[in-house]
C-alpha atoms as a PDB file:
ATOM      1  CA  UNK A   1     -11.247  18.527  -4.537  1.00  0.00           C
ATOM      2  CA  UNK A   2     -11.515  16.507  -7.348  1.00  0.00           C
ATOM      3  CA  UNK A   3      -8.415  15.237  -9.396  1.00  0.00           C
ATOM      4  CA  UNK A   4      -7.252  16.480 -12.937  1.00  0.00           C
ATOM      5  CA  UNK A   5      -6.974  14.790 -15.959  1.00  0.00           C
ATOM      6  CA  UNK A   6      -3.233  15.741 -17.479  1.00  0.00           C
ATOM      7  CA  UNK A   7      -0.860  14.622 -19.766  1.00  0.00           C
ATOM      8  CA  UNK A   8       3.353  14.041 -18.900  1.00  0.00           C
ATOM      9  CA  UNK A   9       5.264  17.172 -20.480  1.00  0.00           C
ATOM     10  CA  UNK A  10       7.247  14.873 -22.495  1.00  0.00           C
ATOM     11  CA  UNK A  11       6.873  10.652 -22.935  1.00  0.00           C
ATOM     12  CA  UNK A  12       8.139   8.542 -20.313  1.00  0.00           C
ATOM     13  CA  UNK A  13       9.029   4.629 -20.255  1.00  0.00           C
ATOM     14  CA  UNK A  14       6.485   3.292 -19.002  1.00  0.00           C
ATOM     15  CA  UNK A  15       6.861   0.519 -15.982  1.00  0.00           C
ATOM     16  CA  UNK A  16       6.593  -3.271 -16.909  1.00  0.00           C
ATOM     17  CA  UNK A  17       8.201  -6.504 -17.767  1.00  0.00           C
ATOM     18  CA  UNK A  18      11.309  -6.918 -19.368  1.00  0.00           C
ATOM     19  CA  UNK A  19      10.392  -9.591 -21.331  1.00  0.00           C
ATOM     20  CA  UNK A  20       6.961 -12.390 -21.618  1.00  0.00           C
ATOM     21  CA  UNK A  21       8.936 -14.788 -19.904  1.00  0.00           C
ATOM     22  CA  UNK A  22       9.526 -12.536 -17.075  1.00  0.00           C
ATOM     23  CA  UNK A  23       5.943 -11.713 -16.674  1.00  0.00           C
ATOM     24  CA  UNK A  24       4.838 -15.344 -17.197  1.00  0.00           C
ATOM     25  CA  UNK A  25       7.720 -16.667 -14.185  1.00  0.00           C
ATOM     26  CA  UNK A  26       5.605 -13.578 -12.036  1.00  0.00           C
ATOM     27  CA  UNK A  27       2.550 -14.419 -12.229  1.00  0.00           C
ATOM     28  CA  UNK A  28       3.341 -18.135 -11.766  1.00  0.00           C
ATOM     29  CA  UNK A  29       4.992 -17.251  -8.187  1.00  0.00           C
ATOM     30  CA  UNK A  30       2.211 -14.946  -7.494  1.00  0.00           C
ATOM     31  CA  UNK A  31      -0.691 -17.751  -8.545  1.00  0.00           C
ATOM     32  CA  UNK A  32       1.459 -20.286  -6.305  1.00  0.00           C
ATOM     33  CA  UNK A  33       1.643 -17.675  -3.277  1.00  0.00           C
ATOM     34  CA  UNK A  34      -2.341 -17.052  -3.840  1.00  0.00           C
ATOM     35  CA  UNK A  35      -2.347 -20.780  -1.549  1.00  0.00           C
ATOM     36  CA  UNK A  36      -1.572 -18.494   1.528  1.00  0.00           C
ATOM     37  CA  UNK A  37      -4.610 -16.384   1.544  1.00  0.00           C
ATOM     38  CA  UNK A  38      -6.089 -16.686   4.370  1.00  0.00           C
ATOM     39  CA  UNK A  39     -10.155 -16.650   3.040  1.00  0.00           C
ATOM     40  CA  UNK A  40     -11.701 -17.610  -0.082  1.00  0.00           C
ATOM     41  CA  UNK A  41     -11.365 -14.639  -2.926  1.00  0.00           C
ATOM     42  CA  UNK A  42     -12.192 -14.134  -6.439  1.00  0.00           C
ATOM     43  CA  UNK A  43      -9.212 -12.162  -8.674  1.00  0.00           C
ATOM     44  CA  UNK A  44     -10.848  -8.991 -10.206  1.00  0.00           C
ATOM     45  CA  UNK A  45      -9.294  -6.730 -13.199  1.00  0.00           C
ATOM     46  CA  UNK A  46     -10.319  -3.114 -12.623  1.00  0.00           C
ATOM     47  CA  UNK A  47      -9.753  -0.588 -14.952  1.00  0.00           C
ATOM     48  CA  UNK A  48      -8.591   2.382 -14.399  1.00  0.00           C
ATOM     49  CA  UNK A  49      -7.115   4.977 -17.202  1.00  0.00           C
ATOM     50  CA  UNK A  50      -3.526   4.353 -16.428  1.00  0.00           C
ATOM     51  CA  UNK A  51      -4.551   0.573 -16.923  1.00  0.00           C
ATOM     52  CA  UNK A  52      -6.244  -2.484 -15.590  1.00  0.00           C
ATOM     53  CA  UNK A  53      -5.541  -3.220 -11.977  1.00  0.00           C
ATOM     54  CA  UNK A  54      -6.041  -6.650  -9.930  1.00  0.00           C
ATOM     55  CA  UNK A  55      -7.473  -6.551  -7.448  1.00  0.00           C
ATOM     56  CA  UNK A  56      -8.166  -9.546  -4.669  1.00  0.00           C
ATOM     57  CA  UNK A  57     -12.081  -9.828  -3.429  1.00  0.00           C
ATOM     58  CA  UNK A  58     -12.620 -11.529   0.284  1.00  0.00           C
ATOM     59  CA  UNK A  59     -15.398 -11.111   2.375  1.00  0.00           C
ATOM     60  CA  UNK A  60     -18.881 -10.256   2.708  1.00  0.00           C
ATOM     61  CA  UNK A  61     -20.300  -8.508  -0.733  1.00  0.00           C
ATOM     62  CA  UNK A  62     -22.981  -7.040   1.556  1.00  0.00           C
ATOM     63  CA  UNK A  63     -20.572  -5.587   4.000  1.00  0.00           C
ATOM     64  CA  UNK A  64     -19.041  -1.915   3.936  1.00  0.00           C
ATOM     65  CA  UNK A  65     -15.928  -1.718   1.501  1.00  0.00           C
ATOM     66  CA  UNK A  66     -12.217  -2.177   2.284  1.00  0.00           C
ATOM     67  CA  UNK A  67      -9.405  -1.248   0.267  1.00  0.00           C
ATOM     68  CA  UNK A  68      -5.708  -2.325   1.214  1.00  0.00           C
ATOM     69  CA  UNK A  69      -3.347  -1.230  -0.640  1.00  0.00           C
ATOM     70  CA  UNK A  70       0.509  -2.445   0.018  1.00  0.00           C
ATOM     71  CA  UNK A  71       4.063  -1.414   0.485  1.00  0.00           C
ATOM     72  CA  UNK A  72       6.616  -1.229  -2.941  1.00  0.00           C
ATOM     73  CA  UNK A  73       7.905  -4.749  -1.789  1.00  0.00           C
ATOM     74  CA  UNK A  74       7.008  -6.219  -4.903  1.00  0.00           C
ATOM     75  CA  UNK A  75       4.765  -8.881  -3.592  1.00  0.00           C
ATOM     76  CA  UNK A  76       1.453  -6.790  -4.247  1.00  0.00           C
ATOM     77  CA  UNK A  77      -1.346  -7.495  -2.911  1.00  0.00           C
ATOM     78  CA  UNK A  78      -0.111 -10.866  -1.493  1.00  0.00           C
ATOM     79  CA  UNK A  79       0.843  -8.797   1.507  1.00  0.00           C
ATOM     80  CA  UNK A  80      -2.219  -9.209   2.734  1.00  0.00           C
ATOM     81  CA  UNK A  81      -2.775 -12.391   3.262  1.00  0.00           C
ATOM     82  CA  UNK A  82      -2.566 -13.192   6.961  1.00  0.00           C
ATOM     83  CA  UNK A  83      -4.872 -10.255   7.766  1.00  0.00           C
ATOM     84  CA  UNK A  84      -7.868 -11.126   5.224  1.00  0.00           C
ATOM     85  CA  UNK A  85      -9.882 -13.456   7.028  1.00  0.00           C
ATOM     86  CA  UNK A  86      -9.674 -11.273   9.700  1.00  0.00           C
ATOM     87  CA  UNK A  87     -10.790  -7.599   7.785  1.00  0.00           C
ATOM     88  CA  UNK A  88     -12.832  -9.688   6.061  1.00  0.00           C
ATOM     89  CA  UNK A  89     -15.692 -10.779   9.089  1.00  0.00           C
ATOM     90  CA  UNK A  90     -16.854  -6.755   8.988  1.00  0.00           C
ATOM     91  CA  UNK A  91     -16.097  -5.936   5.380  1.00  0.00           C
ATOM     92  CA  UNK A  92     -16.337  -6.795   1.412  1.00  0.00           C
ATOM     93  CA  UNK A  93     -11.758  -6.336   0.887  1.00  0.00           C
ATOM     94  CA  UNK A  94     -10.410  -5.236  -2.057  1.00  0.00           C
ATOM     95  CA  UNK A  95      -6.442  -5.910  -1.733  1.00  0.00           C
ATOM     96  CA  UNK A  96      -4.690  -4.319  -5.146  1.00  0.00           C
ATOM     97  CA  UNK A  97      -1.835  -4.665  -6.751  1.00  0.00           C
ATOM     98  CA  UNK A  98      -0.062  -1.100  -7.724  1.00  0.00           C
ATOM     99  CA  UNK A  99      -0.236   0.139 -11.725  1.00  0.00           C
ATOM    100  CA  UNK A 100       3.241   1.008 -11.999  1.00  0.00           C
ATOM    101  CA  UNK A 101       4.688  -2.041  -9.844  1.00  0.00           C
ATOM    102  CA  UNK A 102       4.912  -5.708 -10.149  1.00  0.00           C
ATOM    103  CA  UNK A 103       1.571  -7.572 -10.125  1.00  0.00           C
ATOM    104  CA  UNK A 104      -1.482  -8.392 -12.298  1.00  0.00           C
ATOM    105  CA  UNK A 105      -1.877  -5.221 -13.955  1.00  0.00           C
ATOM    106  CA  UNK A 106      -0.838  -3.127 -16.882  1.00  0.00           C
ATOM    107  CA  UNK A 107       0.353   0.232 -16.749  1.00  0.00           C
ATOM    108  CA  UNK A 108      -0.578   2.042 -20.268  1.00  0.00           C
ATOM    109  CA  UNK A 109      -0.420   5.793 -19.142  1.00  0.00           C
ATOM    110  CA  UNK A 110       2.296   7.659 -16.958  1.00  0.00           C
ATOM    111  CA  UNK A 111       1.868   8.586 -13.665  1.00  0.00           C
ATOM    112  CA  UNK A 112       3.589  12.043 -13.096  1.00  0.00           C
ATOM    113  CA  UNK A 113       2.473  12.572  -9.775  1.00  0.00           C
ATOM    114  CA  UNK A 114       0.260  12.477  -6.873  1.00  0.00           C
ATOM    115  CA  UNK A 115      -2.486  14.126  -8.425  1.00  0.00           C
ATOM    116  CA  UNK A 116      -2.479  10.513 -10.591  1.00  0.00           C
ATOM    117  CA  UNK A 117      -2.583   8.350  -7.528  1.00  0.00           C
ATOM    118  CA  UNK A 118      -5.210   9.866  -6.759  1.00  0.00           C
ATOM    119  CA  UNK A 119      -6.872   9.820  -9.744  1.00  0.00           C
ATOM    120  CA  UNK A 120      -6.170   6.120 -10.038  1.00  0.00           C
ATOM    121  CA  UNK A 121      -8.237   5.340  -6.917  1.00  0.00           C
ATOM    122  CA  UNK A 122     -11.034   7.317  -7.883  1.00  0.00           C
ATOM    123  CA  UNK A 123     -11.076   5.410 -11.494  1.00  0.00           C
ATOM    124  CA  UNK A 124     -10.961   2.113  -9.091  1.00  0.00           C
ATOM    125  CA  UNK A 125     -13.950   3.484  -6.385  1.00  0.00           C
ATOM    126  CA  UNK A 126     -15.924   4.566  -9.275  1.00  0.00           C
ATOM    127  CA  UNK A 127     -15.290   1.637 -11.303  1.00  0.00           C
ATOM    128  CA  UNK A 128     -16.843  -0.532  -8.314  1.00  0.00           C
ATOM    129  CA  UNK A 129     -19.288   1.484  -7.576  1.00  0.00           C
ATOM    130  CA  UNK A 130     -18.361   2.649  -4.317  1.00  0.00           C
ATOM    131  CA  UNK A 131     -18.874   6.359  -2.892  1.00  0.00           C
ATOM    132  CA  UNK A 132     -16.818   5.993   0.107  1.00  0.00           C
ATOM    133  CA  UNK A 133     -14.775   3.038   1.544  1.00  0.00           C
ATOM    134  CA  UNK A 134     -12.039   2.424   5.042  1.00  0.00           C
ATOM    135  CA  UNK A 135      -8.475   1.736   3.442  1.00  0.00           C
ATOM    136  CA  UNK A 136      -5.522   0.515   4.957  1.00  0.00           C
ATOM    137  CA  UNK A 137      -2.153   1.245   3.717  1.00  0.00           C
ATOM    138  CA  UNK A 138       1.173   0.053   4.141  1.00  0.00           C
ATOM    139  CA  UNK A 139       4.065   2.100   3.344  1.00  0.00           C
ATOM    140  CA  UNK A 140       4.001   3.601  -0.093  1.00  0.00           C
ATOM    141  CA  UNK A 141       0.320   2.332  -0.025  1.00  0.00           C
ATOM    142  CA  UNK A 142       0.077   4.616   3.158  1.00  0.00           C
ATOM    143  CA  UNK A 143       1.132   7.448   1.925  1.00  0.00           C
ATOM    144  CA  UNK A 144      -1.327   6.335  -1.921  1.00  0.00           C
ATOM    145  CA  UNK A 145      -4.120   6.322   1.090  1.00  0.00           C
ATOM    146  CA  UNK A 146      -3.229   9.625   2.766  1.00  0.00           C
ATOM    147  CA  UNK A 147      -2.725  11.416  -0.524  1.00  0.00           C
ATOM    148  CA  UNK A 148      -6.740  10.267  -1.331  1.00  0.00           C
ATOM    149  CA  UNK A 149      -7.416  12.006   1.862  1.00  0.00           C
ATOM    150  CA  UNK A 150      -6.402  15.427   0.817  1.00  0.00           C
ATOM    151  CA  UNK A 151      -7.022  15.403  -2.484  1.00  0.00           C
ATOM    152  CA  UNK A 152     -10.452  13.670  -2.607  1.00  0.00           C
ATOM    153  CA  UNK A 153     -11.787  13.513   1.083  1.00  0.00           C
ATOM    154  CA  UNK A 154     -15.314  12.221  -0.070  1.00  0.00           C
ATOM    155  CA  UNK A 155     -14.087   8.843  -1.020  1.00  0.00           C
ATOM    156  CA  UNK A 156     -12.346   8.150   2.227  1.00  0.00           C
ATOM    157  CA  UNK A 157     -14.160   7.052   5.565  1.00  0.00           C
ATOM    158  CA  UNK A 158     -11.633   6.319   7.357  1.00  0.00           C
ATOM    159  CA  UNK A 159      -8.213   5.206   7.013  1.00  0.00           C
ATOM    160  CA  UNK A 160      -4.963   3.283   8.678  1.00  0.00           C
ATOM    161  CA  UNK A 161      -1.794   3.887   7.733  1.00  0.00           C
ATOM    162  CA  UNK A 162       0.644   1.486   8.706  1.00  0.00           C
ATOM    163  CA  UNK A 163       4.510   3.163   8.349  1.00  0.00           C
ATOM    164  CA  UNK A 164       3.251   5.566   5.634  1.00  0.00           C
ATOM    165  CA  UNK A 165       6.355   6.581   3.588  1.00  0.00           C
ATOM    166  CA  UNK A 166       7.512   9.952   3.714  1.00  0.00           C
ATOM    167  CA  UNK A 167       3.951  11.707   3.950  1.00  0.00           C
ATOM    168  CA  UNK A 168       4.977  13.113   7.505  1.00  0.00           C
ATOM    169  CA  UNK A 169       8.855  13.060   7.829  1.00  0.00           C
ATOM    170  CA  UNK A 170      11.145  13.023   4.880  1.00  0.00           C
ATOM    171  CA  UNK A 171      13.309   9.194   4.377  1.00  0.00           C
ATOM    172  CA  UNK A 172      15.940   9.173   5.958  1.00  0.00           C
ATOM    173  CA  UNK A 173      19.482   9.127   3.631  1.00  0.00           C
ATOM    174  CA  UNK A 174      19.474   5.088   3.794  1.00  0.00           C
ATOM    175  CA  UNK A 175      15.953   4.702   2.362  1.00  0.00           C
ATOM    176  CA  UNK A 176      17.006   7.627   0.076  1.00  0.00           C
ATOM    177  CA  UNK A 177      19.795   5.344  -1.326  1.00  0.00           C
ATOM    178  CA  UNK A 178      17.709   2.037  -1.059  1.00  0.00           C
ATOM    179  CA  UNK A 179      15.142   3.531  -3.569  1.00  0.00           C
ATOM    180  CA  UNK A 180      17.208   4.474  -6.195  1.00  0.00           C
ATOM    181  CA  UNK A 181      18.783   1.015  -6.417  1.00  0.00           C
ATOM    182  CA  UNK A 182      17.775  -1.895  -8.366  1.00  0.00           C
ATOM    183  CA  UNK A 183      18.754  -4.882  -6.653  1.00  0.00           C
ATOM    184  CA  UNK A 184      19.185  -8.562  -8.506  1.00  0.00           C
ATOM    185  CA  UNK A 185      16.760 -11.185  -7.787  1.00  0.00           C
ATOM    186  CA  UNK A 186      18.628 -12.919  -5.356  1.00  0.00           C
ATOM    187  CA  UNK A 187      18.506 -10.169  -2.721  1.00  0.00           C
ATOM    188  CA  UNK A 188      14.651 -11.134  -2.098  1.00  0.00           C
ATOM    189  CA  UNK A 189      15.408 -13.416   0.995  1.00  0.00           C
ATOM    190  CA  UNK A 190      18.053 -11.104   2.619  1.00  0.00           C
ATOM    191  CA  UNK A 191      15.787  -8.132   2.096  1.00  0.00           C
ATOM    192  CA  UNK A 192      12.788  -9.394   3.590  1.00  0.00           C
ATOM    193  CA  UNK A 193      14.669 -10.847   6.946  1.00  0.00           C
ATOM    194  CA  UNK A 194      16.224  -7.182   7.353  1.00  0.00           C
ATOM    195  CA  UNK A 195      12.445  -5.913   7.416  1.00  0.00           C
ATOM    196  CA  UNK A 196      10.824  -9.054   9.365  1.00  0.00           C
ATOM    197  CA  UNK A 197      13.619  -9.320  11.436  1.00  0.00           C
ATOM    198  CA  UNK A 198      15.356 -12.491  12.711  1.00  0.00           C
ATOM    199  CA  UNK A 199      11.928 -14.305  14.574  1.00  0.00           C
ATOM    200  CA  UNK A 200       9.727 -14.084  11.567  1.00  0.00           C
ATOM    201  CA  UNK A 201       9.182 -17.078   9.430  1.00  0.00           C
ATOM    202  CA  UNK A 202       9.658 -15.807   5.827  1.00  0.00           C
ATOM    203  CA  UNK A 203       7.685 -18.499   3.581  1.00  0.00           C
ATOM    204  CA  UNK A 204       9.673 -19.304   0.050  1.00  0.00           C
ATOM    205  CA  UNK A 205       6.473 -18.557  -1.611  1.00  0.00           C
ATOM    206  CA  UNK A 206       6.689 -14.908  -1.268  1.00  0.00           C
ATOM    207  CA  UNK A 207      10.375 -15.030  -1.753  1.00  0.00           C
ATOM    208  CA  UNK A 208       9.727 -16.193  -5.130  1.00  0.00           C
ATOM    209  CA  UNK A 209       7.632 -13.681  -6.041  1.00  0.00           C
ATOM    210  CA  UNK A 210       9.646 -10.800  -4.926  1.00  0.00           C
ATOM    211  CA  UNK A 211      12.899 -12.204  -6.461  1.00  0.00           C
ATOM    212  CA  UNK A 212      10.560 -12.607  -9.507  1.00  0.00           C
ATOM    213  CA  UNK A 213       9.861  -8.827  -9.546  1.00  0.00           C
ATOM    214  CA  UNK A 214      13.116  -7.794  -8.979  1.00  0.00           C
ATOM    215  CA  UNK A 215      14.297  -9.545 -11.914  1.00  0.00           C
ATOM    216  CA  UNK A 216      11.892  -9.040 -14.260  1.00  0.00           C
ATOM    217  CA  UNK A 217       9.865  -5.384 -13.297  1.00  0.00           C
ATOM    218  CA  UNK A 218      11.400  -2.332 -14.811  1.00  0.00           C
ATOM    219  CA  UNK A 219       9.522   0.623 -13.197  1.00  0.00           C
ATOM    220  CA  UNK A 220       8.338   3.391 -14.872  1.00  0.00           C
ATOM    221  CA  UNK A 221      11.321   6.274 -15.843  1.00  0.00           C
ATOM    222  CA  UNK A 222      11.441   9.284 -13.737  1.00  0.00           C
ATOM    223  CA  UNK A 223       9.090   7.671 -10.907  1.00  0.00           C
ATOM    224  CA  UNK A 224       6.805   9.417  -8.382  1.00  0.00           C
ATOM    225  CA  UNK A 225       8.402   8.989  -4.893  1.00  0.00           C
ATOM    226  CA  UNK A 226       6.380   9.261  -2.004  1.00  0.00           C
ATOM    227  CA  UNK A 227       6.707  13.008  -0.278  1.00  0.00           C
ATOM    228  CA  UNK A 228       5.988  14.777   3.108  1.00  0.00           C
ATOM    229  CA  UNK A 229       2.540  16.910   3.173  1.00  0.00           C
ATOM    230  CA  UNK A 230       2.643  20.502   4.230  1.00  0.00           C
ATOM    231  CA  UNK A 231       0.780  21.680   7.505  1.00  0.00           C
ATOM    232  CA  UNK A 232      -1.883  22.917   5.151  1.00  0.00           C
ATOM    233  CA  UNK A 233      -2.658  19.531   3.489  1.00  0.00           C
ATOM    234  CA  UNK A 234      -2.547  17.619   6.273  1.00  0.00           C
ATOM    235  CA  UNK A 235      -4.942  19.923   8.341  1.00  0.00           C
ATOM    236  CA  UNK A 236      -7.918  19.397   6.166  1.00  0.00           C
ATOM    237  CA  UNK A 237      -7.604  15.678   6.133  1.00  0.00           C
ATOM    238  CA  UNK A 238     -10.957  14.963   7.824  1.00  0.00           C
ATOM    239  CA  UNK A 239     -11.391  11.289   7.387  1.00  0.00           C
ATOM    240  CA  UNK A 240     -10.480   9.459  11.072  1.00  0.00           C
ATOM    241  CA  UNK A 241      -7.091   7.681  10.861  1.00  0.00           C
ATOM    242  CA  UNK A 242      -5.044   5.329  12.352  1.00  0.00           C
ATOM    243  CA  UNK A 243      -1.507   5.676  12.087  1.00  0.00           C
ATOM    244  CA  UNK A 244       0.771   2.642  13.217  1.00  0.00           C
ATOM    245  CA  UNK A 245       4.344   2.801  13.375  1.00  0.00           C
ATOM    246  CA  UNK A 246       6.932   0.541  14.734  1.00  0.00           C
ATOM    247  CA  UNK A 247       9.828   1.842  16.917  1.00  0.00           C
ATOM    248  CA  UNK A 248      12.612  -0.139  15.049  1.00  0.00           C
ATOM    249  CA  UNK A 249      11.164   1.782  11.809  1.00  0.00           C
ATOM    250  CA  UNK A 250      14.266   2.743  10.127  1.00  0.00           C
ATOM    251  CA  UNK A 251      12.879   4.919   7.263  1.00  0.00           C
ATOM    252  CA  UNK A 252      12.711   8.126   9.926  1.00  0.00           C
ATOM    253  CA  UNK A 253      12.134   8.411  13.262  1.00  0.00           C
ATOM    254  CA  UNK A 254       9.196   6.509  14.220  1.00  0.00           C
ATOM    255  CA  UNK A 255       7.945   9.088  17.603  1.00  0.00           C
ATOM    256  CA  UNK A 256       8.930  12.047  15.701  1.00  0.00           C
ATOM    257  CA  UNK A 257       6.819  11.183  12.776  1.00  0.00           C
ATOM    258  CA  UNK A 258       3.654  10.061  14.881  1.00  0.00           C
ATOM    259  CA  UNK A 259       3.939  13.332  17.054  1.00  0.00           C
ATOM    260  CA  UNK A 260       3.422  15.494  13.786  1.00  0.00           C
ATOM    261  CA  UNK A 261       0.563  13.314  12.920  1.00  0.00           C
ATOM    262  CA  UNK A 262      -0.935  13.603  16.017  1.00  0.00           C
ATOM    263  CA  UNK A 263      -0.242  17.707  15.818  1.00  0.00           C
ATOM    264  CA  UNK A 264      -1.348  17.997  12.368  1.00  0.00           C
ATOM    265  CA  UNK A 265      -4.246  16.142  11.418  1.00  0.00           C
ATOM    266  CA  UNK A 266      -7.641  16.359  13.128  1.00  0.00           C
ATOM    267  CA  UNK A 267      -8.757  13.425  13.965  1.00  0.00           C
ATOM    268  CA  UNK A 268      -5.662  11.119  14.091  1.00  0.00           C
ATOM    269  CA  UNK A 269      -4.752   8.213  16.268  1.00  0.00           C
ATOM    270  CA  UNK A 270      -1.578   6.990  16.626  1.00  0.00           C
ATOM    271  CA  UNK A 271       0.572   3.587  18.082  1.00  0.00           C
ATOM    272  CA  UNK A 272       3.636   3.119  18.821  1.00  0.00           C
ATOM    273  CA  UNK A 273       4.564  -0.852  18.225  1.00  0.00           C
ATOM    274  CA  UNK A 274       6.971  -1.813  20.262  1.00  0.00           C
ATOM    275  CA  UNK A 275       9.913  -4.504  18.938  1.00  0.00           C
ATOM    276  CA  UNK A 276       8.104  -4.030  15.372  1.00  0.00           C
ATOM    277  CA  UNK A 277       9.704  -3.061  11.922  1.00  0.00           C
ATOM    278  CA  UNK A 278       8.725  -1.484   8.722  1.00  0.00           C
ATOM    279  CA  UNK A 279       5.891  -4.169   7.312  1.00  0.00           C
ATOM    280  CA  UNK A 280       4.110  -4.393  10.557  1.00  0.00           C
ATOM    281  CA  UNK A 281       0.745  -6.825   9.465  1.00  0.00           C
ATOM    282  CA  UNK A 282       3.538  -9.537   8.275  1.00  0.00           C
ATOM    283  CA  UNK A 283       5.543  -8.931  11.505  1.00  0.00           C
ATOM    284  CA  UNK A 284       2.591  -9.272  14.023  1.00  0.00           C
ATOM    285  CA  UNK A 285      -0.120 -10.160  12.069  1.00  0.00           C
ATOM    286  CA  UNK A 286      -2.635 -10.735  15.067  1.00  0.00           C
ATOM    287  CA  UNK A 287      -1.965  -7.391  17.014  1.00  0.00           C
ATOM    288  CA  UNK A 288      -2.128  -5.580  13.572  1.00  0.00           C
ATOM    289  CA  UNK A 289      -5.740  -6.910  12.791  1.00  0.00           C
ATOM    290  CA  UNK A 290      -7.343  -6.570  16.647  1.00  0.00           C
ATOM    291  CA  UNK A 291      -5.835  -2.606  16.085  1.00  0.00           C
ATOM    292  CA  UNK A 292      -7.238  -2.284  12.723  1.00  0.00           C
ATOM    293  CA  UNK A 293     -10.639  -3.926  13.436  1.00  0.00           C
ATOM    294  CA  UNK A 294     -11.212  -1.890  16.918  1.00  0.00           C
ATOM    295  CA  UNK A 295     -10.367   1.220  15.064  1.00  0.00           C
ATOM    296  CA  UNK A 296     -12.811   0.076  12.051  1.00  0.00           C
ATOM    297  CA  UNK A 297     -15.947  -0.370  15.138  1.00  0.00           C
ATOM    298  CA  UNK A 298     -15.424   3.308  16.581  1.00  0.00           C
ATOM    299  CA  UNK A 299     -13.284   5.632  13.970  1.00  0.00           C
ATOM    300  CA  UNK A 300     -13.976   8.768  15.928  1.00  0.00           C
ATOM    301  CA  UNK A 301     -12.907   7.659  19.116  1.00  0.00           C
ATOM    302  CA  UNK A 302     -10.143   9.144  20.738  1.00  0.00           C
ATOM    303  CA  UNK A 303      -7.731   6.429  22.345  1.00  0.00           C
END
């Protein structure tokens, strides 16, 4: 299926930064947080034709591709950074920021729905030069990754999804609420220790950035949220996918939401984390990478 070039019915506000201060205090928390990744990278723009994109390179050039793409936390691709050396040893790793959230890039076109995300990947794939690549996706970037699948299965070889949002259950009526706030700056600390929970070490660095974000970022007016795919759409996903929840996962009911992947989608696997939240590869970093790389070896086998 490929994806279709539209227009929004009317303008929209784009998303950016309130101000070239705010931007500026961003990107210095982001450059400051770059000290954490975990393997040597080079910072790529990408551009796409809802605007340029960063994007941060690890790994082998001569290896098979690897997108990651993250959750709407506001740190970006920074998310990443325990897992990179790791994905890195059997793969070239892209890690991008979202157009439309806080990070390097620009948004200059709206996104009006998923037909765009997946339109925005494809710009990025072709951009690169890359037919097909493995992605891994956390939360909204799940559900970014699983929306690729349906809509343009020839550019995904296979896939994890870590917590995708929505995609297979609808949020439940907290995380309904929680997205349609816009929490100050200073809620960056107490929001990532409700995710991590109480035994994870939260460095400032990251706190900076999100608080950054959250009181600079304006997203984009009228927003696409991530949705649940119909039995039809999910069906002719044919990539092989991982799909990793955690069973304190508060935005729906983690077993209900793997049993529906595991009834809909041909060639799924799914995992259960015990004691583990919403952004799983920050929360248990080293189980998270020996589940993504095994899967990575053999995609099509059946746990």
């Amino acid at each position: 299926m490929t994806t279709i070039d539209r227009a929004p019915a009317m303008p929209v506000r784009l998303a950016g930064w309130k101000t070239r201060h705010g931007r500026a205090d961003y990107l210095r928390a982001y450059d400051a947080a770059l000290d954490l990744w975990s393997a040597p990278y080079d910072l790529r723009t990408v551009p796409t034709r809802f605007g340029p994109t960063r994007a941060v390179v690890s790994g082998d050039e001569d290896a098979p591709p690897l997108l990651l793409l993250p959750a709407a936390s506001g740190i970006g691709a920074l998310q990443w950074y325990p897992n990179v050396a790791a994905l890195g040893v059997q793969h070239h790793v892209f890690a991008l920021d979202f157009v439309g959230g806080p990070g390097g890039g620009t948004q200059t076109r709206a996104m009006i729905d998923r037909h765009d995300y997946a339109a925005w990947l494809v710009d990025i794939l072709d951009d690169l030069a890359i037919e097909g690549a493995a992605f891994v996706g956390s939360s909204q970037g799940g559900w970014i990754v699983l929306n690729l699948c349906v809509m343009n299965p020839e550019r995904v070889t296979s896939a994890a999804l870590l917590a995708p949002a929505a995609s297979l259950l609808p949020f439940s009526w907290q995380t309904e609420v929680s997205l349609r706030l816009h929490p100050p700056g200073w809620t960056a600390r107490p929001a990532l220790r409700a995710i991590l929970g109480p035994d994870v070490e939260i460095d400032d660095r990251l706190v900076d950035v999100m608080a950054a974000g959250l009181k600079h970022f304006r997203y984009q007016q009228r927003s696409v949220f991530p949705d649940v795919f119909g039995e039809t759409a999910l069906n002719r996903v044919d990539a092989p996918l991982l799909i990793v929840i955690g069973d304190r996962e508060i935005i729906y009911e983690p077993r209900a939401a793997l049993a529906r992947a595991a009834a809909s989608i041909p060639h799924a696997r799914t995992e259960l984390v015990r004691d583990a939240g919403h952004l799983l590869n920050l929360q248990m970093p080293d189980l998270v990478d020996q589940m993504i790389t095994s899967f990575f070896a053999s995609p099509t086998d059946r746990a």
